[in-house]
Protein backbone atom coordinates (compact mmCIF):
# COMPACT_ATOMS: atom_id res chain seq x y z
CA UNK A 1 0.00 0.00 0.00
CA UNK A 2 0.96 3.36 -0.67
CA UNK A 3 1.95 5.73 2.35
CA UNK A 4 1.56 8.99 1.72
CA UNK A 5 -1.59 10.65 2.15
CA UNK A 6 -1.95 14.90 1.12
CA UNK A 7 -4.28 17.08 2.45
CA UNK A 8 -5.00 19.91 0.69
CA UNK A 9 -5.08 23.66 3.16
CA UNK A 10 -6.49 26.93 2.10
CA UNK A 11 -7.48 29.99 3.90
CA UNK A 12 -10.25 29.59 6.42
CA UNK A 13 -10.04 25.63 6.08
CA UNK A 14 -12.40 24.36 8.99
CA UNK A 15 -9.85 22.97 11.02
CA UNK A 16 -12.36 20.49 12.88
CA UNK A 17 -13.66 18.48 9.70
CA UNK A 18 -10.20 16.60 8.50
CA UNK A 19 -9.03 16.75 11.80
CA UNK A 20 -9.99 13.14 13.05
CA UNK A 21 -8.89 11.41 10.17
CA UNK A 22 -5.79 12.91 9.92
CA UNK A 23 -5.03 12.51 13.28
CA UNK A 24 -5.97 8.57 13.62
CA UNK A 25 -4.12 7.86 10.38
CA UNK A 26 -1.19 9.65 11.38
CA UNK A 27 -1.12 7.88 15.05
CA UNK A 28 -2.33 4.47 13.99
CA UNK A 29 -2.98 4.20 17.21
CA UNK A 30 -6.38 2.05 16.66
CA UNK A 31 -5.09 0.27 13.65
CA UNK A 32 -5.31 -3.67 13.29
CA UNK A 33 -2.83 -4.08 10.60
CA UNK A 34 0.60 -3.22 10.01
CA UNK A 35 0.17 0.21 7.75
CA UNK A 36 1.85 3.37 8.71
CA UNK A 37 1.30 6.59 6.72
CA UNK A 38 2.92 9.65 6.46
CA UNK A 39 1.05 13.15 6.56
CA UNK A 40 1.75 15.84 3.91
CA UNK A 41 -0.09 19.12 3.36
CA UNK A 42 -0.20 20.82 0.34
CA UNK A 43 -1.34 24.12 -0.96
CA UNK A 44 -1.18 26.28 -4.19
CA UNK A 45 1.77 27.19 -2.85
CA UNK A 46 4.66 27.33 0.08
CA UNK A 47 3.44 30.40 1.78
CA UNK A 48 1.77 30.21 5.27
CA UNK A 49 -1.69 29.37 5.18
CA UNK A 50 -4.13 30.44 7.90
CA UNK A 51 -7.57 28.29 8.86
CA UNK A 52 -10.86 29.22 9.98
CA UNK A 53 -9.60 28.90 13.50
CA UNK A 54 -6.61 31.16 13.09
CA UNK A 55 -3.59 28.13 12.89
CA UNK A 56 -1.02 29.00 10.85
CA UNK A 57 -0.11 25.92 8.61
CA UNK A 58 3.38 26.18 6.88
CA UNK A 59 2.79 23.54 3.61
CA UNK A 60 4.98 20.59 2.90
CA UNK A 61 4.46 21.05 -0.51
CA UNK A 62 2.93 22.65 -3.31
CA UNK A 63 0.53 20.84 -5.75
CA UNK A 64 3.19 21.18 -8.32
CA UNK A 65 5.12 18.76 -6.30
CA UNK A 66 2.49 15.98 -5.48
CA UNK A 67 3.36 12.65 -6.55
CA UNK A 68 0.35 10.14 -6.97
CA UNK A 69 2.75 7.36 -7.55
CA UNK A 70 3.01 7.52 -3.54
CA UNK A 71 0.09 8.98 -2.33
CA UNK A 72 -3.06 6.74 -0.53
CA UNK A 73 -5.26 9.57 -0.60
CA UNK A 74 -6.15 12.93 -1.23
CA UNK A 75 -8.13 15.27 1.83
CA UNK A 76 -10.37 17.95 0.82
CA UNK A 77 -11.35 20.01 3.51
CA UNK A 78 -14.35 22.77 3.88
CA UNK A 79 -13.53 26.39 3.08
CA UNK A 80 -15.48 29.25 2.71
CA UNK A 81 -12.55 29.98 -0.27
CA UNK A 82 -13.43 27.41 -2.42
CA UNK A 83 -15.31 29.66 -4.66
CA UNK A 84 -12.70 31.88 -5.44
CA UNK A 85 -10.81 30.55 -8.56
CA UNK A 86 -7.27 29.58 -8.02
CA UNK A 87 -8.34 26.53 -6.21
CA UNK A 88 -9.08 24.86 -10.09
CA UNK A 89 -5.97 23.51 -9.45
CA UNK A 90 -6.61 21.35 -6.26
CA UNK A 91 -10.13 20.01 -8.29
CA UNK A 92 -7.83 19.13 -10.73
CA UNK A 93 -5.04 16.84 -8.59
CA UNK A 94 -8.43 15.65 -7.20
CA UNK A 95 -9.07 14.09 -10.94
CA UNK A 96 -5.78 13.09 -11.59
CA UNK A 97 -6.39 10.83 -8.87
CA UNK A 98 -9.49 9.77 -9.27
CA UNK A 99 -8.38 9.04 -12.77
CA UNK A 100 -5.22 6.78 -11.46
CA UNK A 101 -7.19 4.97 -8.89
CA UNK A 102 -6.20 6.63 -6.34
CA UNK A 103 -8.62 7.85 -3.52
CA UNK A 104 -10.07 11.36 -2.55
CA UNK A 105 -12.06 12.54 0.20
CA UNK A 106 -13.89 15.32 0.50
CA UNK A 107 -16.51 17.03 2.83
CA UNK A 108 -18.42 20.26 2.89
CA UNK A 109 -17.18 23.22 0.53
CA UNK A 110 -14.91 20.91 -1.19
CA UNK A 111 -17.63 18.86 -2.05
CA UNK A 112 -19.42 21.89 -3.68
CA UNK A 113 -16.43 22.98 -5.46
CA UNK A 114 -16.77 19.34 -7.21
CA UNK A 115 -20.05 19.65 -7.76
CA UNK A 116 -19.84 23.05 -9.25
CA UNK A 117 -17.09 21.65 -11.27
CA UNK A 118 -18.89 18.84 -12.70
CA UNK A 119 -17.12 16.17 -10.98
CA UNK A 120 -20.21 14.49 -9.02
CA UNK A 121 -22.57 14.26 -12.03
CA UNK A 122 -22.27 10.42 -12.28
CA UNK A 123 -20.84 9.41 -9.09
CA UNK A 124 -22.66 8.50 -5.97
CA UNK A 125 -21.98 11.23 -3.27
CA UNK A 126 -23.67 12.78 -0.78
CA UNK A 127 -22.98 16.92 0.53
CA UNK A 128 -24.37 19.19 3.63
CA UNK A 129 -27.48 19.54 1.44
CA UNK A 130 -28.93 18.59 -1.66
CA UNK A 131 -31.40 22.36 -1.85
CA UNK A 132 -28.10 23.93 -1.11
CA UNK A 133 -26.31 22.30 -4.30
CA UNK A 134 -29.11 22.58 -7.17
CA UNK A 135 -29.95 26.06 -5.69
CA UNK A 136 -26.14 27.54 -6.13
CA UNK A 137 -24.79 25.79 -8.69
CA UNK A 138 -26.56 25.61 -11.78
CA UNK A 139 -23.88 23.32 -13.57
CA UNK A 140 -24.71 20.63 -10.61
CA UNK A 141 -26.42 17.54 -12.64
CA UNK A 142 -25.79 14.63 -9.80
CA UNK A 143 -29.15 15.06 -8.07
CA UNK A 144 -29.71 11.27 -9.09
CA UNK A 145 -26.91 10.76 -7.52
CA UNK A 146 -27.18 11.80 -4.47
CA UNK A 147 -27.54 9.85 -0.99
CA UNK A 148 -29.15 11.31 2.03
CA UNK A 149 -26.75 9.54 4.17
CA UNK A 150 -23.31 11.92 6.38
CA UNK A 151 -20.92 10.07 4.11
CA UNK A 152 -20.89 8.32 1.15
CA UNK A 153 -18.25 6.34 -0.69
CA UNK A 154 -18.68 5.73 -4.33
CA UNK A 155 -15.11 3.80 -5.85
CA UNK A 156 -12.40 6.11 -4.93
CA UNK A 157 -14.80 9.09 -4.20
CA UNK A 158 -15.69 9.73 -0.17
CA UNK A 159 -17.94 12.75 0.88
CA UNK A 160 -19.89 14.02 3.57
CA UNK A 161 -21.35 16.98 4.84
CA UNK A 162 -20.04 19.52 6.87
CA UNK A 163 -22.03 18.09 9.81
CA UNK A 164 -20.01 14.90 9.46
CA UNK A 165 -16.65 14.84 10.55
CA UNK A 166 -16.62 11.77 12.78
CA UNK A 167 -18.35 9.81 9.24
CA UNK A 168 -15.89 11.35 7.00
CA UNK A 169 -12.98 9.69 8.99
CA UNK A 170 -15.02 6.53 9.45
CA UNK A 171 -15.87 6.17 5.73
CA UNK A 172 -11.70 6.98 5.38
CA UNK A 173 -10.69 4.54 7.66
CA UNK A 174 -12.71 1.47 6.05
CA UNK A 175 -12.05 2.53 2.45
CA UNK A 176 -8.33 2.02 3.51
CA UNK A 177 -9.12 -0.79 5.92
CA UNK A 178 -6.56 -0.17 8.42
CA UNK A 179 -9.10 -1.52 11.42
CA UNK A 180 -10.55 -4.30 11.04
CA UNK A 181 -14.81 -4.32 10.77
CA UNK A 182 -15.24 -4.78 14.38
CA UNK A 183 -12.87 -2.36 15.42
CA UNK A 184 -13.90 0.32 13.25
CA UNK A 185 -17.48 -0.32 14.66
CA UNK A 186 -16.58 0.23 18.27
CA UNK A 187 -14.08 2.87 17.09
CA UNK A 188 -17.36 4.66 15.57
CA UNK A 189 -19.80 3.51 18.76
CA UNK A 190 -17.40 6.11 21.05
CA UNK A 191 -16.71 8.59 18.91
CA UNK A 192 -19.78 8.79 16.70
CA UNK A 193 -22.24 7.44 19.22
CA UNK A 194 -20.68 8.80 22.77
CA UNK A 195 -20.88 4.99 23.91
CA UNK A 196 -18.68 4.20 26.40
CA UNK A 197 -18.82 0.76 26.81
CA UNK A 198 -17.62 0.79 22.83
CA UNK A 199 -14.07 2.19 23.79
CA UNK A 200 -13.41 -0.63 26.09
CA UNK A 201 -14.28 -2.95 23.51
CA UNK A 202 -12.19 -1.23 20.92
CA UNK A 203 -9.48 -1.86 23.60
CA UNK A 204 -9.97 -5.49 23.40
CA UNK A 205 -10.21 -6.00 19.79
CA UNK A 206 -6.87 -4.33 19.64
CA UNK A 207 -4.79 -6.36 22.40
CA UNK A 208 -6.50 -9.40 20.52
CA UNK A 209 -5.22 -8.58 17.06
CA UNK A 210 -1.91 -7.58 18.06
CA UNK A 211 -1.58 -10.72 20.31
CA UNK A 212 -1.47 -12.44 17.55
């Protein structure tokens, strides 16, 4: 498996919605297999970029320099700044992976950027709302497409809605299938569904799988 997994940063990124999955696939710290990736960020370019919550993320790339050949997966993250041109260029590294097989995720403004840019018209996705999309984008033909669900995974495709960041890194995690089914359903039972009883079981799944 390729290790490398980008995720994309642009001014006033919400910091909260890639923020689980990045963190859990970075840690590994719940995985049942072997796996290890590596986090990169990228950007249009090098210079500091600044999220909705005022972090200040120095990129470890620019797009120019993104390799699929070694990537896992491509992060999309919300952003008021979608709408604003220059960011044609991340929608396009999103198709040049979808186009080599290689998977994307993305969740709230990202996922309107894609529809907007035609990219969901025959793919099964699912966004913060469907009004929303057919109201403010006019080139937006995926309606048939569409799943009222938080995420959705469709092939190499993975959205959800901005109300969905615990989903999004669910749907991640299996479409990689770094925990196994069990563990990823009591990872998802605490930190979805607030159950407690569902960490301690995670807990046990893992001390069985790496007793082995």
């Amino acid at each position: 498996m390729n290790k490398t997994i980008y995720l994309y940063v642009l001014p006033a990124m919400a910091d909260w919605e890639p923020g689980q999955a990045v963190a859990e696939l970075r840690s590994g710290r719940f995985f049942t297999v072997a796996d290890r990736f590596q986090i990169k960020t990228v950007a249009l370019t090098k210079e500091p970029v600044t999220t909705m919550g005022g972090v200040t993320i120095m990129p470890d790339c620019s797009i120019d320099e993104v390799v699929s050949d070694d990537a896992a997966l491509l992060i999309l993250p919300g952003s008021d700044d979608w709408q604003q041109p220059q960011h044609e260029a991340a929608l396009k590294l999103a198709q040049r992976f979808l186009s080599a097989n290689v998977r994307v995720a993305a969740i709230c403004g990202a996922v309107e950027a894609m529809a907007k840019a035609g990219m969901l018209d025959r793919a099964k996705h699912t966004a913060t709302s469907l009004d929303y999309l057919k109201m403010s984008f006019p080139t937006y033909h995926g309606e048939a497409h569409f799943q009222h669900e938080l995420a959705c995974a469709d092939g190499h495709l993975i959205t959800a809605g901005s109300t969905a960041p615990v989903e999004f890194a669910k749907a991640i995690l299996a479409a990689l299938q770094v925990m196994s089914p069990e563990a990823l359903e009591h990872w998802y039972g605490f930190y979805g569904q607030h159950d407690e009883a569902s960490l301690m079981k995670l807990f046990g799944v893992l001390q069985a799988a790496r007793q082995q």
